[in-house]
Protein backbone atom coordinates (compact mmCIF):
# COMPACT_ATOMS: atom_id res chain seq x y z
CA UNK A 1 99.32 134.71 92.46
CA UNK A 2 100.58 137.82 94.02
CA UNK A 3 103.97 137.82 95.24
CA UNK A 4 105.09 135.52 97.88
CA UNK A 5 106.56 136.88 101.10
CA UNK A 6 108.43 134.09 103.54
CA UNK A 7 108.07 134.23 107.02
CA UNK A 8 109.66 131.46 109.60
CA UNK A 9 108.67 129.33 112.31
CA UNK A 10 110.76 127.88 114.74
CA UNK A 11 109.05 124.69 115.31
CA UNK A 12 109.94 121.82 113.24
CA UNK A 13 112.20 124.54 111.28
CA UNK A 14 108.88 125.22 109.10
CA UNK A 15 108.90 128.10 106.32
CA UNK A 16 105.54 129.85 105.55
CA UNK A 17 105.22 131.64 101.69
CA UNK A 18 102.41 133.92 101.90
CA UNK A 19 101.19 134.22 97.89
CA UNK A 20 98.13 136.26 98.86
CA UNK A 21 96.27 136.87 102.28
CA UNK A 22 94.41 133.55 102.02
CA UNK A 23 96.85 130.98 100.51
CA UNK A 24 100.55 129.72 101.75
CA UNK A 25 102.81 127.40 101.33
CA UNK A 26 104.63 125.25 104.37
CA UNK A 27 107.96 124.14 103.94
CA UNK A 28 108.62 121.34 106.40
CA UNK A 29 109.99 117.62 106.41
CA UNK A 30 106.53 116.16 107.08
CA UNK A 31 103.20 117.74 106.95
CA UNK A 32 102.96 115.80 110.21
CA UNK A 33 105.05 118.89 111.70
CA UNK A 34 102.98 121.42 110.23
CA UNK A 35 99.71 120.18 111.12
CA UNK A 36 100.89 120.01 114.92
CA UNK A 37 101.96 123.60 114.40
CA UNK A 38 99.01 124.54 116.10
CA UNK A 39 99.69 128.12 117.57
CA UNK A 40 101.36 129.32 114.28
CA UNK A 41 97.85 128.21 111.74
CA UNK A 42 95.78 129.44 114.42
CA UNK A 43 97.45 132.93 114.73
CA UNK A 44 97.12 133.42 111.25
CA UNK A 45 93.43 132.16 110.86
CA UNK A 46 94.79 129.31 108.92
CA UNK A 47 91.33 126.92 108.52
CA UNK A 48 92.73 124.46 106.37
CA UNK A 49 95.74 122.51 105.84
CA UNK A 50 96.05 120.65 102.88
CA UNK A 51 98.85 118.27 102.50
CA UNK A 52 99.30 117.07 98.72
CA UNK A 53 101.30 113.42 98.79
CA UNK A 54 100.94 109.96 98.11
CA UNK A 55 98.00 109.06 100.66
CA UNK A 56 96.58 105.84 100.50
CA UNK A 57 92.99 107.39 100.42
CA UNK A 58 91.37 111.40 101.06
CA UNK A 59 90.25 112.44 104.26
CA UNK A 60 89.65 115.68 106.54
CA UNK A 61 90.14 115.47 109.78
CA UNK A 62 89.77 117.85 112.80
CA UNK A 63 93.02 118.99 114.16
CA UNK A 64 92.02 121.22 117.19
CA UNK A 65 88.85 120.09 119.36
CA UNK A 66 88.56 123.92 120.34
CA UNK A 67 89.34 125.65 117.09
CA UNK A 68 88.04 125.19 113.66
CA UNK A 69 90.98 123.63 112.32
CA UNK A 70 90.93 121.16 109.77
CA UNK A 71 93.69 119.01 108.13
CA UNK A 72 92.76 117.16 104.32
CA UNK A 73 94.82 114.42 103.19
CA UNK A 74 94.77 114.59 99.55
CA UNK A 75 95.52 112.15 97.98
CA UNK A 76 97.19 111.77 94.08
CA UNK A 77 96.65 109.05 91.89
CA UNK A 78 99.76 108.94 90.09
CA UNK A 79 101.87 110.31 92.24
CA UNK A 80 103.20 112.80 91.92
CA UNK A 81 101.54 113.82 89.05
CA UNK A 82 98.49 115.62 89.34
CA UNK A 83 95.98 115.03 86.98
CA UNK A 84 93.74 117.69 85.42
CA UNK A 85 91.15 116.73 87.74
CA UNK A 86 93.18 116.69 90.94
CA UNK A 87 94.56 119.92 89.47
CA UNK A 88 90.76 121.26 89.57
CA UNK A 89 89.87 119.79 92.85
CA UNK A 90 92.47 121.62 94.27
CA UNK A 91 91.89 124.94 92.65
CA UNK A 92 88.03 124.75 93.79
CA UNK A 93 88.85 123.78 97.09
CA UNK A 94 90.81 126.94 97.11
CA UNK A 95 87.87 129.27 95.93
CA UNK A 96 85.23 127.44 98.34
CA UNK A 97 87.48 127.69 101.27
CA UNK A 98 88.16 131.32 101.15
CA UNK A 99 84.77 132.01 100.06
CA UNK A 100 83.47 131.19 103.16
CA UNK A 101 86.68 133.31 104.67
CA UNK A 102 88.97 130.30 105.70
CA UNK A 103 92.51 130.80 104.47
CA UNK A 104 94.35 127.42 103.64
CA UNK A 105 97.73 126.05 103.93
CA UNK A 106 99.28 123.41 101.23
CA UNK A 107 102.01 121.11 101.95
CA UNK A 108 103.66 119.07 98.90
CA UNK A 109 105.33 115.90 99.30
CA UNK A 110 107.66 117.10 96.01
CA UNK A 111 108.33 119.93 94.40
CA UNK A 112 106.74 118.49 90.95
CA UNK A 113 103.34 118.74 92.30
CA UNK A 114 103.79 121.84 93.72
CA UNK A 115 105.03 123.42 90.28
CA UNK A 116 101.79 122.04 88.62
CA UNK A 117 99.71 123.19 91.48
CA UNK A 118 100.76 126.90 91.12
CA UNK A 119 100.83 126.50 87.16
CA UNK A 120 97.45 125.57 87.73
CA UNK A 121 96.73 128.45 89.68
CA UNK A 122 98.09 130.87 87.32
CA UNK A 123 95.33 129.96 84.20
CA UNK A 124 92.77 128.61 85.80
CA UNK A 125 89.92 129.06 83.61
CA UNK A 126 91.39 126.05 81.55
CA UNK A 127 90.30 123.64 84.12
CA UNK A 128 86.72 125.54 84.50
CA UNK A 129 85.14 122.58 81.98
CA UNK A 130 87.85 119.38 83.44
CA UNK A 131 85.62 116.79 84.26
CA UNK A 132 85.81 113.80 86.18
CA UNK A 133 87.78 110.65 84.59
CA UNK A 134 85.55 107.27 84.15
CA UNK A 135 88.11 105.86 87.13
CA UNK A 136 89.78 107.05 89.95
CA UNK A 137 92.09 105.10 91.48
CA UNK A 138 93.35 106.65 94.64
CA UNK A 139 91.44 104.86 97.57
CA UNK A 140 91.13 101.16 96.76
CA UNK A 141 89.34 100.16 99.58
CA UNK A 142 86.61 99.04 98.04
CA UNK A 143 85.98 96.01 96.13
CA UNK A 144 86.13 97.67 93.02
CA UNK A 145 89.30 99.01 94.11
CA UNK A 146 88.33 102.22 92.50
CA UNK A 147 85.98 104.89 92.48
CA UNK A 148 83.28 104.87 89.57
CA UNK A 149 82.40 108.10 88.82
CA UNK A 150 78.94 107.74 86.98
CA UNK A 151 77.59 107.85 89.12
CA UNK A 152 76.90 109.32 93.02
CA UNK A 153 75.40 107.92 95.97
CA UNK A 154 73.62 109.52 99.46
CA UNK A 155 73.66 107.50 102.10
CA UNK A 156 71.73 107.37 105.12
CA UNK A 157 70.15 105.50 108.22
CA UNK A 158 67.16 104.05 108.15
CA UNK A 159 65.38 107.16 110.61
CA UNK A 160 67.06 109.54 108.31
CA UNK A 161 65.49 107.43 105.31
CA UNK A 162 62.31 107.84 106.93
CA UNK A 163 62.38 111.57 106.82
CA UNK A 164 63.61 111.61 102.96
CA UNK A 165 60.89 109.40 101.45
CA UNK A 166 58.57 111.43 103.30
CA UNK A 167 59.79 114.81 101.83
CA UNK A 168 60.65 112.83 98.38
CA UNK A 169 63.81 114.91 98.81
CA UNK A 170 66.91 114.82 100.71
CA UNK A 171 67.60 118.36 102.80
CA UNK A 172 71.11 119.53 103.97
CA UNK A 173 71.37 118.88 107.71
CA UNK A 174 70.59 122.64 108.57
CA UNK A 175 67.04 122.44 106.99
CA UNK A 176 66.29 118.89 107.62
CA UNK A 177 66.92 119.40 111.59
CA UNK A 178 65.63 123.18 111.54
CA UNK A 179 68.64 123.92 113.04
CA UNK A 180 71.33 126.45 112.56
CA UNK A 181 74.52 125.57 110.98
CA UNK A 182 76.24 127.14 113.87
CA UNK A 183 74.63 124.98 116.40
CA UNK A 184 75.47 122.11 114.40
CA UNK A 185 79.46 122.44 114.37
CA UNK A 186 79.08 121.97 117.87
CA UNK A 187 77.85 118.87 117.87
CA UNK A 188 79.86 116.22 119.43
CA UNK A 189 78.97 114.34 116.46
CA UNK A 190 80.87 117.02 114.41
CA UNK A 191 83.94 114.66 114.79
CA UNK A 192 85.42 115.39 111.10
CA UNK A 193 84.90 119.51 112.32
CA UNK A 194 83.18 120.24 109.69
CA UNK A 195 82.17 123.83 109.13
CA UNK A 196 79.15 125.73 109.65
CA UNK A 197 78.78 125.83 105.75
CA UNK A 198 78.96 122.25 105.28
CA UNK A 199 75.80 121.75 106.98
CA UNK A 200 74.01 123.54 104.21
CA UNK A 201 74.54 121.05 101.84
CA UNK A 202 73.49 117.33 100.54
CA UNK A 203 77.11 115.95 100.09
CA UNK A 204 77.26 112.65 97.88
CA UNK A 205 80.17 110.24 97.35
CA UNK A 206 81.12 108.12 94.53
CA UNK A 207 78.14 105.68 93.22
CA UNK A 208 80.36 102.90 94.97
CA UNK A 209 81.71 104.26 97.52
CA UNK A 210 81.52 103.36 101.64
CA UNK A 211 82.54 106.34 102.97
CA UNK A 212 79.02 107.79 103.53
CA UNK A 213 78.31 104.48 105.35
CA UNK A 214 81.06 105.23 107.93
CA UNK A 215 79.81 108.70 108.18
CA UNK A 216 76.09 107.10 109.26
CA UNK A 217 77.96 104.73 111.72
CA UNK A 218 79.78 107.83 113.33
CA UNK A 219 76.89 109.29 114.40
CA UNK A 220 75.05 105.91 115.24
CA UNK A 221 77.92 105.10 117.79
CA UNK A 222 78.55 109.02 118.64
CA UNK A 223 82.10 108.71 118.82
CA UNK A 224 85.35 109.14 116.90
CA UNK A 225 85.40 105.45 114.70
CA UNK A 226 88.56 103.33 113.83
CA UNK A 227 88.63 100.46 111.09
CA UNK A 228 87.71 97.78 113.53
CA UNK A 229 84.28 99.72 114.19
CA UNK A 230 83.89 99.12 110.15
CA UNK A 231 83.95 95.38 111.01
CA UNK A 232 82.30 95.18 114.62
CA UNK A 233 79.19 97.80 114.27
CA UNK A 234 77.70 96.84 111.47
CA UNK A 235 74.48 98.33 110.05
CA UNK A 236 73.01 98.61 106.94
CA UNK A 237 72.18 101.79 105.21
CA UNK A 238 69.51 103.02 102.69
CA UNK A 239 71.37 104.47 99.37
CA UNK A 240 70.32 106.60 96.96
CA UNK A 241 71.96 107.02 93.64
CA UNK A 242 72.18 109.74 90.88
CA UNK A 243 73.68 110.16 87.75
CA UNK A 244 77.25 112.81 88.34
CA UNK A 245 75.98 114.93 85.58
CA UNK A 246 72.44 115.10 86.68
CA UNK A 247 73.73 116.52 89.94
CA UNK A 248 76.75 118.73 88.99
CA UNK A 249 74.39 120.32 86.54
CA UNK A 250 71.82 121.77 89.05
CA UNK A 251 72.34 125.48 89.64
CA UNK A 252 72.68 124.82 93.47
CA UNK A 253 75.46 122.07 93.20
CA UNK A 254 79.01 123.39 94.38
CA UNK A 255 82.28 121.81 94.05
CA UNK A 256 84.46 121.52 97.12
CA UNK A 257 87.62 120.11 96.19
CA UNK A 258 86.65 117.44 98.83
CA UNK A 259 83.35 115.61 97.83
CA UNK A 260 82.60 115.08 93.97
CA UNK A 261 79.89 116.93 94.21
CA UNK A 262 77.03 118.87 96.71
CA UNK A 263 74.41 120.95 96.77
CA UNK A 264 72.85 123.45 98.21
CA UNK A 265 69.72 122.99 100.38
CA UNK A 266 67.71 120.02 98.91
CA UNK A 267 68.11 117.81 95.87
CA UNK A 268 64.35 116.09 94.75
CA UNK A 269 63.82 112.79 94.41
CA UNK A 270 60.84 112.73 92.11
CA UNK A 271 63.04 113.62 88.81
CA UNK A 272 67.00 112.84 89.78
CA UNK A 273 66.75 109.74 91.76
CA UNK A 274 67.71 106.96 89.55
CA UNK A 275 67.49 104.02 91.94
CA UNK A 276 67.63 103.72 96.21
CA UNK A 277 68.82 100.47 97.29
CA UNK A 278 67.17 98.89 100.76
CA UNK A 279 68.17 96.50 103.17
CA UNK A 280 65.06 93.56 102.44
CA UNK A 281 65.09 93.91 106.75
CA UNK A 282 63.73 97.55 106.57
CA UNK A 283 60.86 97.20 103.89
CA UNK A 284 58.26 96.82 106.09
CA UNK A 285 59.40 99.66 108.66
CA UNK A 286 60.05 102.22 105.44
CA UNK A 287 56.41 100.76 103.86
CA UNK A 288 54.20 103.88 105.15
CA UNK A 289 56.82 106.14 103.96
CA UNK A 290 57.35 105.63 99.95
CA UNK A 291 55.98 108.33 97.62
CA UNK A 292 54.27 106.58 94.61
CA UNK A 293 56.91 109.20 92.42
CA UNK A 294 59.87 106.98 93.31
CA UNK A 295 58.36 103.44 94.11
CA UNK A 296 59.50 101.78 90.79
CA UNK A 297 63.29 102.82 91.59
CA UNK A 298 63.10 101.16 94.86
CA UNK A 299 65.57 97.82 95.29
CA UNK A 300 65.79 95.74 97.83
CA UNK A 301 69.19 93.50 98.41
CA UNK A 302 69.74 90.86 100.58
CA UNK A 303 72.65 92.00 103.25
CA UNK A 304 72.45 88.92 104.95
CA UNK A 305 76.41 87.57 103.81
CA UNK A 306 77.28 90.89 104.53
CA UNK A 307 79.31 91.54 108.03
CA UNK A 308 81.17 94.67 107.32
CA UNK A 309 80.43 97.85 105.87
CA UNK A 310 82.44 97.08 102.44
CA UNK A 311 80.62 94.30 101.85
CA UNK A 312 77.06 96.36 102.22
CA UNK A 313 78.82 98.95 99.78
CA UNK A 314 79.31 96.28 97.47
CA UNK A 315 76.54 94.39 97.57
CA UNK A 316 74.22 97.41 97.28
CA UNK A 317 76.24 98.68 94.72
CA UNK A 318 76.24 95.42 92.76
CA UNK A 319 72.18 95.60 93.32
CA UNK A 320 72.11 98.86 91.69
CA UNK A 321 74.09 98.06 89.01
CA UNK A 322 71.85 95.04 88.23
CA UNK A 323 68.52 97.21 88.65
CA UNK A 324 70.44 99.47 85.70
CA UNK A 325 70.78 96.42 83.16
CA UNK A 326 67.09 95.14 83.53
């Protein structure tokens, strides 16, 4: 890190460290303040605020509806001491972001995570070969109350579904929609503000994870969602799940800082895929559709006990597991 040069704010009494021209530091009582500090980030080309603390779960979330401005919640298992892993999240999140020319802003919750953070910073080719622990237990909303990290899952709706059995592949948004990631960000359906880069890649979430189920019912409903949507708008999704290693070994696959893992333009089917879990109700509409390649790592589960979007997580999850120890 280059030397850091301080520079104040008079909202919220905020203090800014500049280390280089892409990274700083915010000083504040809350990184509620700084994230509302709006006109200051956006000034400065600030595309990302990352606030390190004890969050009960990781999220980005847009912070400006005009501006690409982004804030990510990360959260730290045992707070607040960041593990190896969290400590490589965080230094790829850095490299991605500026990258793609987006300079970030961190906010600590304590000055011990901070000191690891910039530690970190300061050798990171140690962490180049860190990988994921068996366990990570930051989120605990599902029924595992973990995530499992053997595996990772895409999920998607059943049109989408459609599209990827036909193709025997799963394409970023960009190049399954043959549009342009640009177009894409301004989608109102862009509700997390992604960037245009995003939209070049397959993202995937822990093997039992929900989260890419809420993504599918965000743009099924076309609106911001809230945890009651979880529970009133139910709809199943088709999953498909790969080995982490498989995927984080492909020469396209990029690491965020965000997702586990994602990759650029298309991941195949035919020789990654190791199982897709259906809803029984959409095995006659996805019938025409199924390559021969995949058809004996098809499953179909029963989500007929299943009223929210956790329980189709786990249930799915629980029939992939099961297809594993046949």
């Amino acid at each position: 890190m280059e030397k850091s040069v301080e520079v104040g704010n008079t909202m919220a009494d905020i203090k800014y460290r500049w280390f280089n021209l892409d990274i700083c530091i915010a000083k504040s009582d809350s990184y509620e303040d700084v994230v509302k500090d709006k006109d200051y980030l956006i000034e400065n080309e600030i595309g990302l605020v990352v606030s390190v603390f004890n969050h009960k779960f990781s999220m980005i979330q847009k912070c400006d509806a005009d501006v690409l401005l982004r804030h990510y919640m990360f959260c730290v298992e045992n707070w607040p001491q960041l593990s190896d892993w969290e400590l490589k999240m965080l230094l790829s999140l850095v490299l991605y972001e500026t990258d793609y020319g987006r300079k970030v802003a961190f906010w600590f919750g304590d000055d011990e995570a901070e000191d690891a953070f910039f530690k970190a910073a300061g050798r990171p080719h140690e962490y180049a070969y860190v990988t994921p622990p068996d366990y990570i237990n930051v989120c605990g909303a599902c029924k595992q109350g973990k995530c499992i990290t053997e595996y990772v899952c895409y999920t998607a709706g059943l049109e989408e579904a459609k599209q990827i059995f036909e193709n025997v592949s799963i394409k970023s948004l960009a190049r399954a929609k043959n549009m342009s990631p640009e177009v894409l960000v301004k989608d109102p359906v862009n509700y997390q503000g992604d960037p245009p880069d995003y939209f070049q890649y397959v993202p995937f979430t822990w093997g039992n994870c929900f989260f890419g189920d809420r993504t599918v019912l965000e743009k099924i409903l076309g609106r911001v969602i809230y945890e009651e949507d979880l529970r009133n708008f139910f709809s199943p999704t088709v999953k498909f799940y790969f080995r982490y290693d498989d995927i984080a070994e492909l020469n396209d696959a990029v690491l965020d800082g965000y997702h586990p893992v994602k990759v650029s333009g298309s991941v195949s089917l035919s020789n990654l895929l190791v199982a897709c879990v259906i809803p029984q109700e959409h095995k006659d509409g996805l019938r025409g559709y199924l390559s021969r390649d995949i058809k004996d790592r098809l499953v179909y589960a029963d989500r007929s006990t299943c009223s929210t979007i956790w329980d189709w997580a786990e249930t799915a999850y629980i029939a992939f597991v099961e297809f594993l120890d046949k």
